[in-house]
N, C-alpha and C. Protein backbone atom coordinates (compact mmCIF):
# COMPACT_ATOMS: atom_id res chain seq x y z
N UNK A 1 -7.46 11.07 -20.42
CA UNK A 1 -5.99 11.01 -20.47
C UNK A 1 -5.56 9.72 -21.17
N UNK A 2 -4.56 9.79 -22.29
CA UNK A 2 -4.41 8.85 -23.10
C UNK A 2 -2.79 8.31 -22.69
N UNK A 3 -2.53 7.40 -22.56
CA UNK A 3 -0.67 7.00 -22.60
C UNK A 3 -1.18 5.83 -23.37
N UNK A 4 0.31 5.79 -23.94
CA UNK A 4 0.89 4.95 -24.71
C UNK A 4 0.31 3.18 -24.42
N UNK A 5 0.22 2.11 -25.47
CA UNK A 5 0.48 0.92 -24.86
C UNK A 5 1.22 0.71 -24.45
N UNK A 6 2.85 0.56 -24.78
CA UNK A 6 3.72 0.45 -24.17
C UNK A 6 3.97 0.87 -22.24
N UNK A 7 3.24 2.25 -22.62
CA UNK A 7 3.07 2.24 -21.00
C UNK A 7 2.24 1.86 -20.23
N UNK A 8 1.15 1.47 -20.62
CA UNK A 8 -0.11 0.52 -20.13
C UNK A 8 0.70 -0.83 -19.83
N UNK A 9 0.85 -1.18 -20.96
CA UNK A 9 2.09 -2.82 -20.51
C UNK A 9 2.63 -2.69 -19.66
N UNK A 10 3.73 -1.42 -19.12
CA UNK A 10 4.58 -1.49 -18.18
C UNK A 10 3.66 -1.59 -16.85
N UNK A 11 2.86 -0.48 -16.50
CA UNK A 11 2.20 -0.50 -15.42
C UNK A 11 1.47 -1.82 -15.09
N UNK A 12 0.90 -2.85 -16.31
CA UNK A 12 0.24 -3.09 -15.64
C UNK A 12 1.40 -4.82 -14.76
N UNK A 13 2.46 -4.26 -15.67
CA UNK A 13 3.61 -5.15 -15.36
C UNK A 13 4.22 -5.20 -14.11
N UNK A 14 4.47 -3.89 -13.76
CA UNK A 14 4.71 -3.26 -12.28
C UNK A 14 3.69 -3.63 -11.45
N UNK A 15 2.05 -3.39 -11.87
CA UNK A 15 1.20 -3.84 -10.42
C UNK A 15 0.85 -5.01 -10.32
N UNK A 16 1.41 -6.44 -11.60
CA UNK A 16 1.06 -7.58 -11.11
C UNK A 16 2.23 -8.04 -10.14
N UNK A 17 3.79 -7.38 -10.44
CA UNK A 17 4.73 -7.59 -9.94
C UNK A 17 4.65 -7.25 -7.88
N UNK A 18 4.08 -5.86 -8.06
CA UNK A 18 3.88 -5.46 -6.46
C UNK A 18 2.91 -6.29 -6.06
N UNK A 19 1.59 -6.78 -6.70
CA UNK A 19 0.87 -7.69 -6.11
C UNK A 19 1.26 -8.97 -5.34
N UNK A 20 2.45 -9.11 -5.88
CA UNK A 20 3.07 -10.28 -5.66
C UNK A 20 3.79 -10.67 -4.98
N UNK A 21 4.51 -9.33 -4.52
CA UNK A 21 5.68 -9.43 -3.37
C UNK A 21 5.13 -8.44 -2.17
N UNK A 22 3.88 -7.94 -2.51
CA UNK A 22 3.00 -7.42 -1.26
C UNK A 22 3.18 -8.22 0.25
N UNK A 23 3.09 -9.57 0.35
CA UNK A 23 3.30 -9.56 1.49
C UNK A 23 4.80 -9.05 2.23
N UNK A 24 6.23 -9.61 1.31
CA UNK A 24 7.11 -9.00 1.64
C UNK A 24 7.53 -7.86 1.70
N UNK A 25 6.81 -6.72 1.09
CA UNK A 25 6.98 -5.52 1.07
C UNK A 25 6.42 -5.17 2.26
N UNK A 26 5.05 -5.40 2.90
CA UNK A 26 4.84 -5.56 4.27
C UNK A 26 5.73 -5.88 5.13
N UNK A 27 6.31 -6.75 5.36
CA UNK A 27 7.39 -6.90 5.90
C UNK A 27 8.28 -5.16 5.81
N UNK A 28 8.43 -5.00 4.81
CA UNK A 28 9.62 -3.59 4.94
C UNK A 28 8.92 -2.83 5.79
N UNK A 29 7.89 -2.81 5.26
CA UNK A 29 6.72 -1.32 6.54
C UNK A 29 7.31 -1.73 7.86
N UNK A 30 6.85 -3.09 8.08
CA UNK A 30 6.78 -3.26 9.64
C UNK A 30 8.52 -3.03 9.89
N UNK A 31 9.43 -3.36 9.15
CA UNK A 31 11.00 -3.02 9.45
C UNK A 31 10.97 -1.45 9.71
N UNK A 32 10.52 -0.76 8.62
CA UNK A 32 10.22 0.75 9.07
C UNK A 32 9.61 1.21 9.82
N UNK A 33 9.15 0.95 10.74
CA UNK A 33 8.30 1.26 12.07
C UNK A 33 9.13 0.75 13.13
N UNK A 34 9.84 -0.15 13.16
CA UNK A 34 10.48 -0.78 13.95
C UNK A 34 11.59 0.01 14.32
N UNK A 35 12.27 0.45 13.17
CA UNK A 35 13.84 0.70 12.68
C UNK A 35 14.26 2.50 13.79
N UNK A 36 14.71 2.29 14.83
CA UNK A 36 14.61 3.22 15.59
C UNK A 36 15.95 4.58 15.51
N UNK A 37 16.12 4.22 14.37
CA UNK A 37 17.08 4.74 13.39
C UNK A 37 16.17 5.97 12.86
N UNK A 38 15.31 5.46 12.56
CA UNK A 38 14.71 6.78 11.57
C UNK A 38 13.82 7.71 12.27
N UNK A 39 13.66 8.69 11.60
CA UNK A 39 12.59 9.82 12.29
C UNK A 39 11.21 9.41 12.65
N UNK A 40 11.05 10.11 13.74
CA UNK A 40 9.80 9.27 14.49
C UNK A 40 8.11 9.41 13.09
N UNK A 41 8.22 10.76 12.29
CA UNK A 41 7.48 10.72 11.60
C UNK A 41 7.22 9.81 10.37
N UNK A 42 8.59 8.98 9.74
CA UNK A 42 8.65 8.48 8.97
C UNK A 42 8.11 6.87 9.64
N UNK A 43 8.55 6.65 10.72
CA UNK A 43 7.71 5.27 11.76
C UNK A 43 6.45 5.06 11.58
N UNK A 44 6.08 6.51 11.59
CA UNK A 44 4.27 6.89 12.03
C UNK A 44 3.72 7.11 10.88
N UNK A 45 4.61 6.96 9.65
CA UNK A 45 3.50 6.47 8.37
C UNK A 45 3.89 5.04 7.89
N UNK A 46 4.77 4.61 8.67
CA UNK A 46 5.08 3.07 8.08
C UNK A 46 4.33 2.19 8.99
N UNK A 47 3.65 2.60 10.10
CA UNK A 47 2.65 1.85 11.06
C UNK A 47 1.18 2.56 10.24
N UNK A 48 1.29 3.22 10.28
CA UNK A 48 0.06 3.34 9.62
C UNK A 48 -0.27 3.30 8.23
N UNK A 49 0.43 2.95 7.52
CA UNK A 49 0.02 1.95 6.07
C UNK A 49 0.39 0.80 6.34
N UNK A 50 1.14 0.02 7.16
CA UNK A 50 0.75 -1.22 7.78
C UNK A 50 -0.21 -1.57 7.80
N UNK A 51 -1.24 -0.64 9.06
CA UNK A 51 -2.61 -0.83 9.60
C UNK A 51 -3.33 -0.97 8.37
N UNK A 52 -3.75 0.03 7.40
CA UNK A 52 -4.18 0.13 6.20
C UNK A 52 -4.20 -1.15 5.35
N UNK A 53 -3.31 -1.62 4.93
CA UNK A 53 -2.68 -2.79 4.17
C UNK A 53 -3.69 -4.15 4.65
N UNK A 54 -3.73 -4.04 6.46
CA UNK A 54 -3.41 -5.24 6.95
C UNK A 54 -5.26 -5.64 7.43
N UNK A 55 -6.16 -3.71 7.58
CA UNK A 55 -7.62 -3.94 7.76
C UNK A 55 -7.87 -4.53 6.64
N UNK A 56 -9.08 -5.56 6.92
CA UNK A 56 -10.14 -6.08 6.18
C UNK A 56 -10.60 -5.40 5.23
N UNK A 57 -10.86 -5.65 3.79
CA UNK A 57 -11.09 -5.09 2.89
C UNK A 57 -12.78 -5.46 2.67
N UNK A 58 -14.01 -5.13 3.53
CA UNK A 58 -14.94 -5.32 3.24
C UNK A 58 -15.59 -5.27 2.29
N UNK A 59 -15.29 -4.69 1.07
CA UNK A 59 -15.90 -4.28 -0.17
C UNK A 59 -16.16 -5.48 -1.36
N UNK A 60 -14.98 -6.40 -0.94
CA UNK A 60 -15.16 -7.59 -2.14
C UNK A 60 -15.57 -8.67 -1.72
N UNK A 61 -16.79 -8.85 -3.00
CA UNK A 61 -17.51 -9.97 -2.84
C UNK A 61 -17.35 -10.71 -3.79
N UNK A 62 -16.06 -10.56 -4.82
CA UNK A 62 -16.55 -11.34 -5.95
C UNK A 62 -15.02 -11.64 -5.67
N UNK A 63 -14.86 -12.93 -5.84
CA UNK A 63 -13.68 -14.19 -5.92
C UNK A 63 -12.91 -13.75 -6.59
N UNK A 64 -12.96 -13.15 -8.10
CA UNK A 64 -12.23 -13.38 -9.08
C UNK A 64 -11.93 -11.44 -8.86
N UNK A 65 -12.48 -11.10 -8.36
CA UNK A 65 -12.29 -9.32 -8.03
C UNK A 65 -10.62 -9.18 -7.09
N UNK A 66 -11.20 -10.59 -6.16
CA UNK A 66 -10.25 -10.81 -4.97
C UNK A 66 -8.59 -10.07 -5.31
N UNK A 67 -8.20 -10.27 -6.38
CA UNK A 67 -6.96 -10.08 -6.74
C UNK A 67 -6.27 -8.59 -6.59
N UNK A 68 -7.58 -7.99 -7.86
CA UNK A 68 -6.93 -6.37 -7.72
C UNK A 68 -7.32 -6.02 -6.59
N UNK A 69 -7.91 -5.85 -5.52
CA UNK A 69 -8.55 -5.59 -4.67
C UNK A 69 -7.38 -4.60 -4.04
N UNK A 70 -6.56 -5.37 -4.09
CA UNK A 70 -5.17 -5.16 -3.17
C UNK A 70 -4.17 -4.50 -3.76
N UNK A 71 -4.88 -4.35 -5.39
CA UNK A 71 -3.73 -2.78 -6.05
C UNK A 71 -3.75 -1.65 -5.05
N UNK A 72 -4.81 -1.31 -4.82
CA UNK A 72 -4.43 0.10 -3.67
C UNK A 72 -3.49 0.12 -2.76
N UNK A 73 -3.74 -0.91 -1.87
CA UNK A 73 -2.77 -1.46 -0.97
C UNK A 73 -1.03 -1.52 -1.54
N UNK A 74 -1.24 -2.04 -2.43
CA UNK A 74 0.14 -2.42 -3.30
C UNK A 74 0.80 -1.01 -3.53
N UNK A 75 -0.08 0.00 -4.06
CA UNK A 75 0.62 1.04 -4.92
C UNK A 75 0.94 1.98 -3.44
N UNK A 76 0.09 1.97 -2.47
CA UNK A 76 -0.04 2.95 -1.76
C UNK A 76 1.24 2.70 -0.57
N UNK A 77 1.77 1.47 -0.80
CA UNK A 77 2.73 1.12 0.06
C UNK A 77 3.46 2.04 0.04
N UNK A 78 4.14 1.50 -1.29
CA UNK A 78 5.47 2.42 -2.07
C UNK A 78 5.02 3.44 -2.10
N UNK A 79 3.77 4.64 -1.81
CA UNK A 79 4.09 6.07 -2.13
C UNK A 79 4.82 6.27 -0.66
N UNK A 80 3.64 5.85 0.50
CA UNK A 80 3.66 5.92 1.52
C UNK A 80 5.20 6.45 2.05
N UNK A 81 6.49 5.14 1.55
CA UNK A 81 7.02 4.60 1.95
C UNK A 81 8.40 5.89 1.46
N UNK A 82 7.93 6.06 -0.06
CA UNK A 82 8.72 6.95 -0.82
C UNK A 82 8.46 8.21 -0.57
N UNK A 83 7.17 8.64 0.03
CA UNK A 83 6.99 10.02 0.47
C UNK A 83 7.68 10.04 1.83
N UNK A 84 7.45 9.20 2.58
CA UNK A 84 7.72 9.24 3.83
C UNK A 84 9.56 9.81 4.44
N UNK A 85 9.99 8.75 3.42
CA UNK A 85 11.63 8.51 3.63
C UNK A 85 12.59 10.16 3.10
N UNK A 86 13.08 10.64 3.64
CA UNK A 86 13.58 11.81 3.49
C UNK A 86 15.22 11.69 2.69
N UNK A 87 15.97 12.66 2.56
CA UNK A 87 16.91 12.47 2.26
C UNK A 87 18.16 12.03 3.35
N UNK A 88 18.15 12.14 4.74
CA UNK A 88 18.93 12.05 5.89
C UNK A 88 19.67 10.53 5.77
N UNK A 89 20.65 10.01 6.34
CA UNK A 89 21.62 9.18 6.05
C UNK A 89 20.89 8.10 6.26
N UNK A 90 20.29 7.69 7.78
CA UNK A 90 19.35 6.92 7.98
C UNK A 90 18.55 6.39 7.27
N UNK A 91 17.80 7.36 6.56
CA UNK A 91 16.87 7.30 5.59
C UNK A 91 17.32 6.26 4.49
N UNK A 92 18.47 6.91 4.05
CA UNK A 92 19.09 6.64 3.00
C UNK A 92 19.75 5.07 3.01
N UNK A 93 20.18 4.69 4.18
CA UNK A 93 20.92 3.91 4.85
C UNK A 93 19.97 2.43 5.13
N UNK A 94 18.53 2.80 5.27
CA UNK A 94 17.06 1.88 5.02
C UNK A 94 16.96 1.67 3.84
N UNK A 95 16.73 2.84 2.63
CA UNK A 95 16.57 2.40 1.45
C UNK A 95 17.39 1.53 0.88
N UNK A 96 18.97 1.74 1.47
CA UNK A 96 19.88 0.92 0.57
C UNK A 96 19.38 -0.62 1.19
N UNK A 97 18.93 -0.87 2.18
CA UNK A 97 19.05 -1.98 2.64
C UNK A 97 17.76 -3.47 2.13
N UNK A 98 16.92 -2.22 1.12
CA UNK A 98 15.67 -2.99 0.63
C UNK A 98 16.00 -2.63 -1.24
N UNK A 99 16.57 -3.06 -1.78
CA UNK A 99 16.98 -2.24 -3.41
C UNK A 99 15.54 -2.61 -4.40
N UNK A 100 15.25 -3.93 -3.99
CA UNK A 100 13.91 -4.90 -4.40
C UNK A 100 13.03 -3.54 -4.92
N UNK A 101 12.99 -3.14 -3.42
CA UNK A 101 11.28 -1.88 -3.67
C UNK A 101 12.03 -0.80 -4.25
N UNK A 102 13.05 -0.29 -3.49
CA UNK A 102 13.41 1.13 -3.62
C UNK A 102 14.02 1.60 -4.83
N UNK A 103 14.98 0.71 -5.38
CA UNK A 103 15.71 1.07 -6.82
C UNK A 103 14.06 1.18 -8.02
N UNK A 104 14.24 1.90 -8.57
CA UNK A 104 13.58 2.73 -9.85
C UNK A 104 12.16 2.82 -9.57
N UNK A 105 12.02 3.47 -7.60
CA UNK A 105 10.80 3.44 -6.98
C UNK A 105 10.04 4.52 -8.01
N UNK A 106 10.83 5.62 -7.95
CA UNK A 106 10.44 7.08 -8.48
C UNK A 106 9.91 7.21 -9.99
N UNK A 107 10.92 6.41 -10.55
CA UNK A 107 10.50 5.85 -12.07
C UNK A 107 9.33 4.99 -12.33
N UNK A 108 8.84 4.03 -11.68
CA UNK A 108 7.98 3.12 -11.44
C UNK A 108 6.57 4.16 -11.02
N UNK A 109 6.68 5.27 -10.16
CA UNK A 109 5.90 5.71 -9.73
C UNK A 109 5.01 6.75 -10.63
N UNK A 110 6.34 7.43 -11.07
CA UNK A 110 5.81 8.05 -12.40
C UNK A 110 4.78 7.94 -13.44
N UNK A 111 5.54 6.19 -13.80
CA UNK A 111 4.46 5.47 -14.85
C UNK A 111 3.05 5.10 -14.30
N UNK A 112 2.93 4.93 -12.81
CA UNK A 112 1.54 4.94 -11.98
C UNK A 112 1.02 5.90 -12.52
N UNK A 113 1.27 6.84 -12.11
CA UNK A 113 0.81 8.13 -12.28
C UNK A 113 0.10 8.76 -13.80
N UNK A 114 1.20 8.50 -14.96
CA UNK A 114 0.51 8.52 -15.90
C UNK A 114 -0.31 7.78 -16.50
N UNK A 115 -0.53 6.71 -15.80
CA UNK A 115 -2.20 5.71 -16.12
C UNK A 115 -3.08 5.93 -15.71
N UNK A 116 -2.91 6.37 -13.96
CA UNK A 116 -3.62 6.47 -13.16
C UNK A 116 -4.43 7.49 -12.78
N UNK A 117 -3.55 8.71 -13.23
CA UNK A 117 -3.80 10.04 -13.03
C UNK A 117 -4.36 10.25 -11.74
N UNK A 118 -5.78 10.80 -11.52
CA UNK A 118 -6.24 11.25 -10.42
C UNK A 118 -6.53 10.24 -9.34
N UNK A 119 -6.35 8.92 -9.63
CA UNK A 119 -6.37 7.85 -8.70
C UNK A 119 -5.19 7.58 -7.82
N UNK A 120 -3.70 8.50 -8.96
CA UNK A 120 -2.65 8.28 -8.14
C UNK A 120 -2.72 9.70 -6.90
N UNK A 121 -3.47 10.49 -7.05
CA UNK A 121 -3.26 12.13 -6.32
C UNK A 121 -4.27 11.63 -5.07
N UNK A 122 -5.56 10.35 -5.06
CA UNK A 122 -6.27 9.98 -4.47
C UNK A 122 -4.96 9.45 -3.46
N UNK A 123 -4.57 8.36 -3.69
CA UNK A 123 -3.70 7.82 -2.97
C UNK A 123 -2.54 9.11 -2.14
N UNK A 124 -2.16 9.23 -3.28
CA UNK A 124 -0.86 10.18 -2.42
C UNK A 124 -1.83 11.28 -1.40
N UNK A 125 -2.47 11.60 -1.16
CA UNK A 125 -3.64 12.29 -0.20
C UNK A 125 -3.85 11.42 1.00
N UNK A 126 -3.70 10.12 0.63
CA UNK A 126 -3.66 9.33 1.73
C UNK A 126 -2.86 9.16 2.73
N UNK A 127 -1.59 9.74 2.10
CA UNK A 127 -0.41 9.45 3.26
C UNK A 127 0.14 10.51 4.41
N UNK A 128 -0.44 11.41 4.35
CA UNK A 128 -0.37 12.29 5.46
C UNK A 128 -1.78 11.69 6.29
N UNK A 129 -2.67 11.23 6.53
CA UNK A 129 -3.89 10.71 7.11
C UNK A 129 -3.22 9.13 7.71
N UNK A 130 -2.10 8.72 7.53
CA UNK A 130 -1.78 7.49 7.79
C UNK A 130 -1.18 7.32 9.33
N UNK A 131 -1.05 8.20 10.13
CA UNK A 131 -0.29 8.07 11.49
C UNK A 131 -1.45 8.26 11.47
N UNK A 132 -2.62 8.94 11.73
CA UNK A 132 -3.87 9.19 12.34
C UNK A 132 -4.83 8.09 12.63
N UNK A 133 -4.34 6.94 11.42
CA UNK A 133 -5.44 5.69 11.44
C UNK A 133 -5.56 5.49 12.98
N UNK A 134 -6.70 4.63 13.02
CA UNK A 134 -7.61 3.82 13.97
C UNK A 134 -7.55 2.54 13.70
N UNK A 135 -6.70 1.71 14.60
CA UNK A 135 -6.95 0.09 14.10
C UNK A 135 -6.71 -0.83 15.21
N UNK A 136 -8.38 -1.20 15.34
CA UNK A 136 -8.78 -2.27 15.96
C UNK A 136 -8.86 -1.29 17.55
N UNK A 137 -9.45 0.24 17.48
CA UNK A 137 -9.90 0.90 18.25
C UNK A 137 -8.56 1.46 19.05
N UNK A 138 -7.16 1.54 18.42
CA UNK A 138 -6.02 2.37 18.94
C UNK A 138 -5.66 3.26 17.65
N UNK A 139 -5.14 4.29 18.11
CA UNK A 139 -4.24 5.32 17.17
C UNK A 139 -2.76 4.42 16.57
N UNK A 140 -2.90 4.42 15.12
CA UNK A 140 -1.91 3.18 15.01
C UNK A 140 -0.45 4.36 15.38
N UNK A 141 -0.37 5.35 16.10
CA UNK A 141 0.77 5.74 16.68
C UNK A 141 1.32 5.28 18.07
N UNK A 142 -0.12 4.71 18.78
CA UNK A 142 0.23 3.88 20.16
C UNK A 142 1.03 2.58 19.91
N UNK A 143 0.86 1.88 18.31
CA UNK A 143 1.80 1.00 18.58
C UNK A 143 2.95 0.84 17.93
N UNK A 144 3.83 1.84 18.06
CA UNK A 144 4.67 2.18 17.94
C UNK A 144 5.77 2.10 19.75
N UNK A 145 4.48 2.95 20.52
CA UNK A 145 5.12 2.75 21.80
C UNK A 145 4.83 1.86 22.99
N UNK A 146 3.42 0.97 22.46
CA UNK A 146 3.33 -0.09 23.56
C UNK A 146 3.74 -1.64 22.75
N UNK A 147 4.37 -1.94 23.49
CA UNK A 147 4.99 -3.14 23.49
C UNK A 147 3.54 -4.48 23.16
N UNK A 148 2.91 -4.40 24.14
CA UNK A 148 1.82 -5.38 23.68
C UNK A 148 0.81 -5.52 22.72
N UNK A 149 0.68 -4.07 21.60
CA UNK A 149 -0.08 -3.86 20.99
C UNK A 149 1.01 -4.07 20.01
N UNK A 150 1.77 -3.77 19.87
CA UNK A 150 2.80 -4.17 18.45
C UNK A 150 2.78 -5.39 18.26
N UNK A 151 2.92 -5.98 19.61
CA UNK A 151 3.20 -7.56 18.70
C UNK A 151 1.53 -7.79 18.40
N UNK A 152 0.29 -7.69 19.19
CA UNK A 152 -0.78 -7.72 18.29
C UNK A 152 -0.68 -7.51 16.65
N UNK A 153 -0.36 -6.25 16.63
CA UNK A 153 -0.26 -5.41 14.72
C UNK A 153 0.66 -6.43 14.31
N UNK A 154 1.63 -6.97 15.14
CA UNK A 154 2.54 -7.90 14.09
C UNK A 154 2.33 -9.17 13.73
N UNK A 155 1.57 -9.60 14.52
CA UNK A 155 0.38 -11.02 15.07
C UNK A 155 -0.53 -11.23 13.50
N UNK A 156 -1.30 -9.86 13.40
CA UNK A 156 -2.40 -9.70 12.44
C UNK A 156 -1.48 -10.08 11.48
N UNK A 157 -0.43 -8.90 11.13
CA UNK A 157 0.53 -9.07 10.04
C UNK A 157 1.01 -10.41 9.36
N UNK A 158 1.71 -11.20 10.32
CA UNK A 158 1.63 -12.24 10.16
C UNK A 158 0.55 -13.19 9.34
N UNK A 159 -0.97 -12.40 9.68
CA UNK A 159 -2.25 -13.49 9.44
C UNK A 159 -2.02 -13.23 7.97
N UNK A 160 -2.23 -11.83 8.14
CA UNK A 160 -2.08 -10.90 6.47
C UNK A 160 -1.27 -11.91 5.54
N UNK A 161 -0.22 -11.89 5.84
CA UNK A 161 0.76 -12.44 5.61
C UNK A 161 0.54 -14.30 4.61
N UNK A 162 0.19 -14.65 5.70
CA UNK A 162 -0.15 -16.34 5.10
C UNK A 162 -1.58 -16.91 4.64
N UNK A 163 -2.89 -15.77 5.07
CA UNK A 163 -3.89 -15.99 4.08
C UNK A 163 -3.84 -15.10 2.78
N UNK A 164 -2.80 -14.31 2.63
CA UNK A 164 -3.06 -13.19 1.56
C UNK A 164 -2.89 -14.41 0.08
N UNK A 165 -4.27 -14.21 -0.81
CA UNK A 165 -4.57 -15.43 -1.88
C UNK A 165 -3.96 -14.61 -3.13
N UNK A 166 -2.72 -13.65 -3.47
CA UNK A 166 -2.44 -13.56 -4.57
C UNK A 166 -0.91 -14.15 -4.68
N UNK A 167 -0.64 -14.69 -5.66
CA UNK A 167 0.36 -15.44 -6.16
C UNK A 167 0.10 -15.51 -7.63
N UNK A 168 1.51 -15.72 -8.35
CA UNK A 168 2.03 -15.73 -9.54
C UNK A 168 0.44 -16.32 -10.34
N UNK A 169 0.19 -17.84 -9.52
CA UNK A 169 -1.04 -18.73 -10.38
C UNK A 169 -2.33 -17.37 -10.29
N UNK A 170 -2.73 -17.29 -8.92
CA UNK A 170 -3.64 -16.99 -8.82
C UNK A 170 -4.36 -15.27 -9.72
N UNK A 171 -2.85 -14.64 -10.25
CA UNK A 171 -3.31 -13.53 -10.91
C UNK A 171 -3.49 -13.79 -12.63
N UNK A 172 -2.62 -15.03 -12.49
CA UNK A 172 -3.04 -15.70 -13.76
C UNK A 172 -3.45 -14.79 -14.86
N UNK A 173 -4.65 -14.80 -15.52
CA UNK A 173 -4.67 -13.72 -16.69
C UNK A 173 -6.05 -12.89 -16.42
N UNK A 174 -5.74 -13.13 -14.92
CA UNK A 174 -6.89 -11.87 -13.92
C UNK A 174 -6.85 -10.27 -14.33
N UNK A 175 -5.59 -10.36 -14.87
CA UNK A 175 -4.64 -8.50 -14.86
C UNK A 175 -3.32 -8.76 -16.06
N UNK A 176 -4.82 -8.07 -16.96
CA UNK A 176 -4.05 -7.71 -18.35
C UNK A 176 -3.97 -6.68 -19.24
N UNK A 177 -4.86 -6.16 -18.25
CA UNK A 177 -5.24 -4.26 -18.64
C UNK A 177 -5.24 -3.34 -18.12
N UNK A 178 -5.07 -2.34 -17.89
CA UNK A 178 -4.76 -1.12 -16.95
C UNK A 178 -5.93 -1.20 -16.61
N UNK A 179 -6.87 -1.07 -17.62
CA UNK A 179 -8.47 -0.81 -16.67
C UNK A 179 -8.86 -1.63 -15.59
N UNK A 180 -8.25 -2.47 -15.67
CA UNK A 180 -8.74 -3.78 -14.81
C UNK A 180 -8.17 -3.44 -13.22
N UNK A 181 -7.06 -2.70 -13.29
CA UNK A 181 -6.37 -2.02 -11.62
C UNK A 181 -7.89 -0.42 -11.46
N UNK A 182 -7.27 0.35 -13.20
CA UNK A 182 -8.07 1.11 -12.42
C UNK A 182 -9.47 1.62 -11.72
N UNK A 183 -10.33 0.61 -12.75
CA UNK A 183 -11.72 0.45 -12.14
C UNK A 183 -12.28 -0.01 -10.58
N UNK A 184 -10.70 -0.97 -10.44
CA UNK A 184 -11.50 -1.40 -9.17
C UNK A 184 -11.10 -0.43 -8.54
N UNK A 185 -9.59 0.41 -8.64
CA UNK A 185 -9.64 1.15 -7.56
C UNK A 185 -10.42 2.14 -7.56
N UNK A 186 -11.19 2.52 -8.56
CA UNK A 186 -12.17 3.83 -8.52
C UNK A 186 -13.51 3.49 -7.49
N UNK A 187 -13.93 1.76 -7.72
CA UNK A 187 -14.87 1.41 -6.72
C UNK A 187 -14.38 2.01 -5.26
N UNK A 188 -13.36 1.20 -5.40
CA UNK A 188 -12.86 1.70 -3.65
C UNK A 188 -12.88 3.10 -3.12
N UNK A 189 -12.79 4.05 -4.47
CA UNK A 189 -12.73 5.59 -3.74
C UNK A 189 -14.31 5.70 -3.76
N UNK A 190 -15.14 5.24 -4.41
CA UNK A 190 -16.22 5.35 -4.52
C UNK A 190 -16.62 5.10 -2.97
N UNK A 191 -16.62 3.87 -2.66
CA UNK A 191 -17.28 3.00 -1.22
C UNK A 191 -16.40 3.85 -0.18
N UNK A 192 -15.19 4.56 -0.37
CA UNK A 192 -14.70 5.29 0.93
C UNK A 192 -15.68 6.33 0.77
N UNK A 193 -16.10 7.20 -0.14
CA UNK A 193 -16.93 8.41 0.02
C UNK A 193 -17.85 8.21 0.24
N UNK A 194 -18.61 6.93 -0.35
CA UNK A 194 -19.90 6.83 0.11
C UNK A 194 -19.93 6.70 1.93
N UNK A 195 -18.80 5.72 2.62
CA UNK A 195 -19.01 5.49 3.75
C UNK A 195 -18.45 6.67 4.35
N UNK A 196 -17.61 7.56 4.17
CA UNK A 196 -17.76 8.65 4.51
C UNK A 196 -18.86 9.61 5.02
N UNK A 197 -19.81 9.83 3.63
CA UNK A 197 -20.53 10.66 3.75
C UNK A 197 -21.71 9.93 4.56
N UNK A 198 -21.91 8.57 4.57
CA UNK A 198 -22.55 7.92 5.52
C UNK A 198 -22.24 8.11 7.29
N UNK A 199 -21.01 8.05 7.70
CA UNK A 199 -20.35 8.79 8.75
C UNK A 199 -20.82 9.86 8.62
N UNK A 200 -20.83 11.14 8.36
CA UNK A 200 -21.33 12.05 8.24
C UNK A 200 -23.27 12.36 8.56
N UNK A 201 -23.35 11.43 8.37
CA UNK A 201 -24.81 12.08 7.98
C UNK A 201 -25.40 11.48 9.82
């Protein structure tokens, strides 16, 4: 699948940009889980790409890898977030209240998509599996309703939060090519299937 430079530029413009405001976009998840305004299903994928976001990324060992590592994370926020959210006033009434992520989410997503192709259908597969997560040995739907385990998830969040090592310097001229998001994320689907089928066996 071939696109344009121009659209290679954009994307890869968009995922140094989400890399960047990833921790605050975290922040919106955890507002969306919180926000008792919205439908309980739309909560129960914003806690569970939280969880996602916020587990340990065991796979990277290389320093200078460190960066994209966290495109998945990045892109998968916003599907999460954009699949999740419905048309209902509430809904609507959240989105207006974050414009940062949400204004030209759909447009932005698009152009994922045509770089990404089957890496973006990988992801979007992910977000119905996201209330189901397991993190740190609870259904990330229990913390939604126990009080002491949320502020745990919000605890971690927090950690997420102030060790996460990407910034403006640090992506530096790390991410200047589309290939450079999409290879690593192909590792990552790689090491989920492999540990999959390792589970499995």
């Amino acid at each position: 699948m071939t696109t344009s430079p121009a659209v290679e530029s954009k994307f890869v413009e968009l995922v140094r940009g989400w890399l960047v405001s990833l921790p605050h976009d975290l922040k919106i998840a955890f507002d969306a889980m919180d926000d008792e305004n919205l439908p309980r299903p739309v909560r129960e994928v914003a806690a569970g790409v939280v969880a996602y976001v916020i587990s340990p990324n065991e796979s990277v060992s290389d320093r200078n890898e460190n960066v994209v590592s966290f495109a998945d994370d990045a892109v998968l926020l916003r599907v999460a977030l954009s699949k999740a959210l419905g048309p209902g006033e509430d809904e609507k009434a959240f989105r207006d209240r974050f414009p940062e992520l949400f204004e030209s989410l759909d447009e932005n997503l698009t152009i994922c998509k045509s770089v990404m192709g089957e890496l973006m259908t990988w992801l979007e597969g992910k977000v119905s599996n996201l209330p189901g997560l397991d993190y740190k040995g609870k259904k990330v739907v229990k913390y939604l309703d126990d009080e002491e385990a949320r502020e745990l998830l919000f605890e971690d969040g927090m950690v997420f939060r102030t060790d996460y090592p990407v910034d403006e310097k640090t992506i530096g001229d790390k991410l200047k090519k589309a290939s450079t998001v999409t290879e690593a994320m192909k590792r990552r689907k790689q090491e989920e299937a492999r540990a999959k089928g390792v589970a499995r066996a």
